[in-house]
PDB file of N, CA and C in Angstrom:
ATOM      1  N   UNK A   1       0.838  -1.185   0.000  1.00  0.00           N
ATOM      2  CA  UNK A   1       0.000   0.000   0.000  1.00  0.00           C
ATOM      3  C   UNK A   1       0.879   1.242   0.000  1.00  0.00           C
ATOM      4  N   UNK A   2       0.917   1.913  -0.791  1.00  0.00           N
ATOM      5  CA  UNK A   2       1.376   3.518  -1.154  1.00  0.00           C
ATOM      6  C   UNK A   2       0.921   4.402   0.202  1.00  0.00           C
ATOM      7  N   UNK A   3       1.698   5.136   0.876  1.00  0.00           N
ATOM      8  CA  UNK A   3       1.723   5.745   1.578  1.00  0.00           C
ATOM      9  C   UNK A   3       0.568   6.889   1.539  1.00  0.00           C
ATOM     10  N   UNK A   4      -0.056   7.172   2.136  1.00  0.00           N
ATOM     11  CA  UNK A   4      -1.702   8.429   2.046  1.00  0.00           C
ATOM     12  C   UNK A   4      -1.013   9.244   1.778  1.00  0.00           C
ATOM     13  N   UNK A   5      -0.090   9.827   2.858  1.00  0.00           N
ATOM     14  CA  UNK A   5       0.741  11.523   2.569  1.00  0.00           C
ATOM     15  C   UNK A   5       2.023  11.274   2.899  1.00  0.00           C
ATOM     16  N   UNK A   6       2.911  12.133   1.411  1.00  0.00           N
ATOM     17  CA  UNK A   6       4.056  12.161   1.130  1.00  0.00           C
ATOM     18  C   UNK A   6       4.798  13.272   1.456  1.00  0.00           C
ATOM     19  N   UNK A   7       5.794  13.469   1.860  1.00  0.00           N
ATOM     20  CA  UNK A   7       6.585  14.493   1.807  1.00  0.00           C
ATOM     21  C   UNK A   7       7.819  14.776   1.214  1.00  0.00           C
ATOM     22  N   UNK A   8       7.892  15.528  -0.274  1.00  0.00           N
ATOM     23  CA  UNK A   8       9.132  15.345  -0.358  1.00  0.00           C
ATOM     24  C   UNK A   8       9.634  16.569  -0.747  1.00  0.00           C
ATOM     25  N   UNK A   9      11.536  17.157  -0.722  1.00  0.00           N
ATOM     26  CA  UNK A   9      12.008  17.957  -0.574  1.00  0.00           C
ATOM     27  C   UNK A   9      12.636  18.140  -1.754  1.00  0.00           C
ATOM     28  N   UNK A  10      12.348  19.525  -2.595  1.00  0.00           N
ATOM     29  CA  UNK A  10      12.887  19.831  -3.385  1.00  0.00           C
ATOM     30  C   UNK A  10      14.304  20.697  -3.624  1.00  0.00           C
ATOM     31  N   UNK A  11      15.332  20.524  -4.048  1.00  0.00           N
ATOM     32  CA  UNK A  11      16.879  21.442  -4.321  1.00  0.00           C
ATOM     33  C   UNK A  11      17.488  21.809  -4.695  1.00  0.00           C
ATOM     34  N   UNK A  12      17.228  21.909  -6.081  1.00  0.00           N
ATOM     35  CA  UNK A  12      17.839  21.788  -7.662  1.00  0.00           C
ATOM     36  C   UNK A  12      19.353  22.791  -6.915  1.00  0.00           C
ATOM     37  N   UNK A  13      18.658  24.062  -6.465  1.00  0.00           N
ATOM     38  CA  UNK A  13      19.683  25.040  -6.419  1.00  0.00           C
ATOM     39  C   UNK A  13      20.229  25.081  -4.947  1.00  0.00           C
ATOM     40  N   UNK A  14      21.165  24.894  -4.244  1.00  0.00           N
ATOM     41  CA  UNK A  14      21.661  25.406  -2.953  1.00  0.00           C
ATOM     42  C   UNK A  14      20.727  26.509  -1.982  1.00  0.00           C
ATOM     43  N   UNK A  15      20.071  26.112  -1.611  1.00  0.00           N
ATOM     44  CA  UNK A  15      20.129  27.023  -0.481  1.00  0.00           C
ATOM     45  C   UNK A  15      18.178  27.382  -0.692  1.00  0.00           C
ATOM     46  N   UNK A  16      18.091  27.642  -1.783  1.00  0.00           N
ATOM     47  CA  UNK A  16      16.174  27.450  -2.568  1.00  0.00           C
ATOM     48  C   UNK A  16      15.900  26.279  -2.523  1.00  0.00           C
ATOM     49  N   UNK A  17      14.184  26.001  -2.679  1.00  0.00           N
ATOM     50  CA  UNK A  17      13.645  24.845  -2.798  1.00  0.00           C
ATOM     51  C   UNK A  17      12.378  24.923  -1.991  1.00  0.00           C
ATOM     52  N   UNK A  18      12.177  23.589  -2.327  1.00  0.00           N
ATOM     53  CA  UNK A  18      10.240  23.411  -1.552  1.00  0.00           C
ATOM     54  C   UNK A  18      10.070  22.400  -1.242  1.00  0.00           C
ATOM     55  N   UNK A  19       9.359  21.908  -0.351  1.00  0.00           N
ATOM     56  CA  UNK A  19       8.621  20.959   0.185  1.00  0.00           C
ATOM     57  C   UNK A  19       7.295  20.546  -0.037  1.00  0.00           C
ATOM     58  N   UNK A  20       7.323  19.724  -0.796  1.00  0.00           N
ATOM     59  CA  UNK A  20       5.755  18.813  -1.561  1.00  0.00           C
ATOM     60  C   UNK A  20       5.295  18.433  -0.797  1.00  0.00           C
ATOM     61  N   UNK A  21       3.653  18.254  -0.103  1.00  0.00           N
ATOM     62  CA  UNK A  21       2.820  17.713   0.514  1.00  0.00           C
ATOM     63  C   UNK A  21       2.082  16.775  -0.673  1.00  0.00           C
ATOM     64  N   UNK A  22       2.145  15.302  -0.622  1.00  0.00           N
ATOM     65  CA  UNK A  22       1.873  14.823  -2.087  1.00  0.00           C
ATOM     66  C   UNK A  22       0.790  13.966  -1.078  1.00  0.00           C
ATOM     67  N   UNK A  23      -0.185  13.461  -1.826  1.00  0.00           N
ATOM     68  CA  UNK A  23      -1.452  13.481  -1.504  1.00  0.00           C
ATOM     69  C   UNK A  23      -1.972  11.875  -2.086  1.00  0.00           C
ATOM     70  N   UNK A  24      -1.614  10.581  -1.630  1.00  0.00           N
ATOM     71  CA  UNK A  24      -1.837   9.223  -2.676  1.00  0.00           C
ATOM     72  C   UNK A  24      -3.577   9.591  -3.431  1.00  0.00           C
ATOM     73  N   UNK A  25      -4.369   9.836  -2.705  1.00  0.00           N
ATOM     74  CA  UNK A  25      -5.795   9.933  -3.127  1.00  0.00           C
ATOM     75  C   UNK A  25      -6.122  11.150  -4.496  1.00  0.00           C
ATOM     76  N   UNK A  26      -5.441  11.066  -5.023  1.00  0.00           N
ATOM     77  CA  UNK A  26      -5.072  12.476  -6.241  1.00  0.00           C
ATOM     78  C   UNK A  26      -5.386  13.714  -6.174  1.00  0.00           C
ATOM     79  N   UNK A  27      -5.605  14.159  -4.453  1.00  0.00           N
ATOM     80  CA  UNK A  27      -5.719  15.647  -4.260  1.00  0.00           C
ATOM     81  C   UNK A  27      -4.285  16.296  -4.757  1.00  0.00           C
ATOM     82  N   UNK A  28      -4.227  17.326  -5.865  1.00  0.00           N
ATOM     83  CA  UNK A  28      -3.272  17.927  -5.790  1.00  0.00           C
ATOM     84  C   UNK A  28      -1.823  18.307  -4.829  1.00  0.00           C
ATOM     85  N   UNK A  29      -0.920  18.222  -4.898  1.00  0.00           N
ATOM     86  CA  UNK A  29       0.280  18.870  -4.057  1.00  0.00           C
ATOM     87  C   UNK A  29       0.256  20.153  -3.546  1.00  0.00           C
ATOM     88  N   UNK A  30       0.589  20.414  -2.376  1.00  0.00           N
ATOM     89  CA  UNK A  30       0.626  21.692  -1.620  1.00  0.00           C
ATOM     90  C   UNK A  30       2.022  21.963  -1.287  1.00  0.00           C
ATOM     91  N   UNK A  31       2.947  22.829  -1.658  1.00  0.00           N
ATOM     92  CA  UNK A  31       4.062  23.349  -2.290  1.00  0.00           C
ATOM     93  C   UNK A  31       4.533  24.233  -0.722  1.00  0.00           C
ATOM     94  N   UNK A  32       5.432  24.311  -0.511  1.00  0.00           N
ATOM     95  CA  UNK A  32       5.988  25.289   0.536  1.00  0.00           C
ATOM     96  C   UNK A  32       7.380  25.883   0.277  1.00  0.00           C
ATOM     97  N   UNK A  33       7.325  26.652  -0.418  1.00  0.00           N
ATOM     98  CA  UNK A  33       8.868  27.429  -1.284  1.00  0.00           C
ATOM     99  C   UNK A  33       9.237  28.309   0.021  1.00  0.00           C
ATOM    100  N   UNK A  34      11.005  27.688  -0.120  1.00  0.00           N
ATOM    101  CA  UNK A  34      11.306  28.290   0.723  1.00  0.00           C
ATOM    102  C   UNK A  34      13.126  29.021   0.036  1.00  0.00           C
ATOM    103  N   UNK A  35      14.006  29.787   1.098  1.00  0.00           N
ATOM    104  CA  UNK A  35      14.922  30.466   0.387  1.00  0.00           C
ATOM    105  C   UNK A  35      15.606  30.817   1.733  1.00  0.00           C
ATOM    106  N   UNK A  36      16.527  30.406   1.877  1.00  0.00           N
ATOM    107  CA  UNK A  36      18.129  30.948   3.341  1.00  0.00           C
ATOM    108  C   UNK A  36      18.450  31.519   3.061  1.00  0.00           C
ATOM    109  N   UNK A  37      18.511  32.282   1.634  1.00  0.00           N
ATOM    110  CA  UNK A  37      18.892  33.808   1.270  1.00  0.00           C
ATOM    111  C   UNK A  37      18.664  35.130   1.587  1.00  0.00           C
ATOM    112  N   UNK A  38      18.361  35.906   2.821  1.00  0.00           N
ATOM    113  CA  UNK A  38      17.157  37.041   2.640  1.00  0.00           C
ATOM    114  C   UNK A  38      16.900  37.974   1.920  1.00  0.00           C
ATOM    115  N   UNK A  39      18.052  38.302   1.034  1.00  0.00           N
ATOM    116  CA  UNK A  39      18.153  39.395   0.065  1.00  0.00           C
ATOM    117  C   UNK A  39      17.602  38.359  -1.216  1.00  0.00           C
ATOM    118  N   UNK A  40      16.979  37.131  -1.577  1.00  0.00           N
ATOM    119  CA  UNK A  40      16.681  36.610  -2.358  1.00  0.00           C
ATOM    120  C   UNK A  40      14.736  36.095  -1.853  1.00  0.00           C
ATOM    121  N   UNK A  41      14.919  36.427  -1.085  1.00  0.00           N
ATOM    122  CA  UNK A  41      13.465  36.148  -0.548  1.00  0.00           C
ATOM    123  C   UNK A  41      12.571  37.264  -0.304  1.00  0.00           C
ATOM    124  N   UNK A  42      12.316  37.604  -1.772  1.00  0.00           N
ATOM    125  CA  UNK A  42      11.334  39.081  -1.808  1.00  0.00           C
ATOM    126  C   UNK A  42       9.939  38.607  -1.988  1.00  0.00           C
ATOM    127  N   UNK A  43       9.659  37.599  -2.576  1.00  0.00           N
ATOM    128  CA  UNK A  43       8.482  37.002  -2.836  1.00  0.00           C
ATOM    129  C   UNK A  43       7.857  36.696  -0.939  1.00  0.00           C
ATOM    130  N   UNK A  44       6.438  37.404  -0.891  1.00  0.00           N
ATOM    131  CA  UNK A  44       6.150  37.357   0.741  1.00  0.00           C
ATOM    132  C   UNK A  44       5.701  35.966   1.350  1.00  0.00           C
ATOM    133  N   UNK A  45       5.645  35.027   0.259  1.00  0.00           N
ATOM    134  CA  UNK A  45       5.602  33.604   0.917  1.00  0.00           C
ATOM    135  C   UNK A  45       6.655  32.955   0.810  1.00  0.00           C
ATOM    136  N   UNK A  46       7.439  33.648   0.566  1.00  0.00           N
ATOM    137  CA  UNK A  46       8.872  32.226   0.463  1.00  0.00           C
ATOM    138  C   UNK A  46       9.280  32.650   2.022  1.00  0.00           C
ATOM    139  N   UNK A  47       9.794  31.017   2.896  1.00  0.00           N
ATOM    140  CA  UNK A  47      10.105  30.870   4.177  1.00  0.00           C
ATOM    141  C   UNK A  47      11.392  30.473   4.359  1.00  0.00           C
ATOM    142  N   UNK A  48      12.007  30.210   5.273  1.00  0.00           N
ATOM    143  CA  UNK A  48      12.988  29.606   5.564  1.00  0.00           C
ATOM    144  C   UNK A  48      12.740  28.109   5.763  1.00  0.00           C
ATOM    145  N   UNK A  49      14.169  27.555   5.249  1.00  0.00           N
ATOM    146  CA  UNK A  49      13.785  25.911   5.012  1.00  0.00           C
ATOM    147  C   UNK A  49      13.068  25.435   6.177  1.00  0.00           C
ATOM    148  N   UNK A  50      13.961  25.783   7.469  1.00  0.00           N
ATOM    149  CA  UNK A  50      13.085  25.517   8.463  1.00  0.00           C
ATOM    150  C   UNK A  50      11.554  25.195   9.098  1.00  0.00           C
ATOM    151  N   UNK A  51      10.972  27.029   8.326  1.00  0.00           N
ATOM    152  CA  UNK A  51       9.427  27.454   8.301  1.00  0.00           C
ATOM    153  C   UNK A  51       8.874  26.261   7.639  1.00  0.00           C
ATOM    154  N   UNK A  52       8.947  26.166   6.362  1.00  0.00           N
ATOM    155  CA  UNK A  52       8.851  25.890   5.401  1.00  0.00           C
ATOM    156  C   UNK A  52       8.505  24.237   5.740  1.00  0.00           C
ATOM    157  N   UNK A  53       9.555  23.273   6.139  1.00  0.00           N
ATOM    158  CA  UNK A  53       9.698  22.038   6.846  1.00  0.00           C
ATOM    159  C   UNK A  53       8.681  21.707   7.439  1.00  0.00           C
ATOM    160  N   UNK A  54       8.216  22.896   8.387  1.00  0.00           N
ATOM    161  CA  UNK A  54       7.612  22.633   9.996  1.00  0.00           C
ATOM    162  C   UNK A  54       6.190  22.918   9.308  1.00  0.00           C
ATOM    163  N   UNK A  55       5.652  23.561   8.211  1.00  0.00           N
ATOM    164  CA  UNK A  55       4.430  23.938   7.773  1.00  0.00           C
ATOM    165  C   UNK A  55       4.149  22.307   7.245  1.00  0.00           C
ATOM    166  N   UNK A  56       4.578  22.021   6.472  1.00  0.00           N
ATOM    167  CA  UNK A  56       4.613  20.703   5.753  1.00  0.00           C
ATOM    168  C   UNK A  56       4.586  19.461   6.369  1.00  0.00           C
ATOM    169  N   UNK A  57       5.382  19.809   7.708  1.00  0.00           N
ATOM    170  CA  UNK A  57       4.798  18.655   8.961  1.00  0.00           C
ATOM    171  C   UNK A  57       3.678  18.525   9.308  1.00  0.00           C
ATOM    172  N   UNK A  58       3.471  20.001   9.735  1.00  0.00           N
ATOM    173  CA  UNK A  58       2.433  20.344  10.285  1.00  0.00           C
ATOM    174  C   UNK A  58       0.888  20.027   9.225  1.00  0.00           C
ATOM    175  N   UNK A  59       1.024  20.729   8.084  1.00  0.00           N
ATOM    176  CA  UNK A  59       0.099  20.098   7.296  1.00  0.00           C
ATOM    177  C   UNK A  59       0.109  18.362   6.605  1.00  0.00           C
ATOM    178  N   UNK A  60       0.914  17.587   7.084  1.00  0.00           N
ATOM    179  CA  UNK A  60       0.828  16.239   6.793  1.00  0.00           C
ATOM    180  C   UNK A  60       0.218  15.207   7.735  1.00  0.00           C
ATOM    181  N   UNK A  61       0.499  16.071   9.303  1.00  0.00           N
ATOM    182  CA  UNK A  61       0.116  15.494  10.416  1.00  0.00           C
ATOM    183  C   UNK A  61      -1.826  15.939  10.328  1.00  0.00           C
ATOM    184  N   UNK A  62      -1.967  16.462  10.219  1.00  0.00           N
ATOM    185  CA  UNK A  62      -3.344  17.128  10.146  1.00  0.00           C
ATOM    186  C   UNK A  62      -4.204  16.550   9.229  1.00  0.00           C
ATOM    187  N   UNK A  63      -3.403  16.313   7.868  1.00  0.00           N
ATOM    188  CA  UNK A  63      -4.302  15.104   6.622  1.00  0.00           C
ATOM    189  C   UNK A  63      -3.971  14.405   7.225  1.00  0.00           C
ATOM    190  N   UNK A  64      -3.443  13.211   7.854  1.00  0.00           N
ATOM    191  CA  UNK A  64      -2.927  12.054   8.429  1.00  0.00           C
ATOM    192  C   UNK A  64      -4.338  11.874   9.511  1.00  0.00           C
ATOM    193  N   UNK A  65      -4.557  12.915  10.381  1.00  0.00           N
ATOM    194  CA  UNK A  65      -5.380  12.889  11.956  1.00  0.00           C
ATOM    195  C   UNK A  65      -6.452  12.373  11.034  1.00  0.00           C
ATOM    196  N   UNK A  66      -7.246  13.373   9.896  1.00  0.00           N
ATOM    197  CA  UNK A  66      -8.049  13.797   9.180  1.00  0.00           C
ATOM    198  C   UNK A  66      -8.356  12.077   8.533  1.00  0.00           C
ATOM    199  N   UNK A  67      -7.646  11.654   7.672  1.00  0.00           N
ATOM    200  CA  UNK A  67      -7.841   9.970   7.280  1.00  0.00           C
ATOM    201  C   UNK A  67      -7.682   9.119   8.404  1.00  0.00           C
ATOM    202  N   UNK A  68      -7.132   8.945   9.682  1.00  0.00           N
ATOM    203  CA  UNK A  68      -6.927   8.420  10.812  1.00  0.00           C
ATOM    204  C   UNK A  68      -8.620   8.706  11.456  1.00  0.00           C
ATOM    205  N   UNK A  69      -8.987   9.400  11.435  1.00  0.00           N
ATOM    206  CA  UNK A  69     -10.643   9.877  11.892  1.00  0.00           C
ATOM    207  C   UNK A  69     -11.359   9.063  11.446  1.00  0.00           C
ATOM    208  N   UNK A  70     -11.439   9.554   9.937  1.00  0.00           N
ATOM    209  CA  UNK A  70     -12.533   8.856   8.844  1.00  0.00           C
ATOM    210  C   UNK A  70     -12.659   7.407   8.931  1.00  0.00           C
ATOM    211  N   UNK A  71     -11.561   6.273   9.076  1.00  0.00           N
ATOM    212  CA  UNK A  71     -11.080   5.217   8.852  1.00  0.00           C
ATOM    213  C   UNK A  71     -11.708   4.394   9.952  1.00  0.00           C
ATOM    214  N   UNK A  72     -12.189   5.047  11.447  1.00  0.00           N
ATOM    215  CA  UNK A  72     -12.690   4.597  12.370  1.00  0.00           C
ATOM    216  C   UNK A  72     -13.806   4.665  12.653  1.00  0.00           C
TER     217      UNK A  72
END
């Protein structure tokens, strides 16, 4: 069985990148762009990898509770 919710980390470039909330049931991906640069992080949603990490936890644990509910 394929995992419900995925998380995976994107890096092409040093230091940029995002974190995929991937979804097995074919709800779209929820994206969390983030940037350790601050003079490169003008865009007002880009976070620090950190932020960025902890949102993506945070929203995986929450679909997870959410199918963990339903299932019972």
């Amino acid at each position: 069985m394929t995992a419900p919710i995925t998380i995976k980390k994107h890096e092409a470039v040093p230091g940029t990148g995002s974190y995929e909330v991937r979804f097995a049931d074919g709800r779209p991906s929820v994206y969390f762009y983030w940037d350790d640069l601050p003079g490169r992080r003008l865009q007002p949603d880009l976070l620090t990898r950190r932020e960025a990490e902890a949102r993506a936890k945070e929203l995986a644990r929450i679909e997870r509770d959410k199918l963990a509910g339903a299932s019972t």
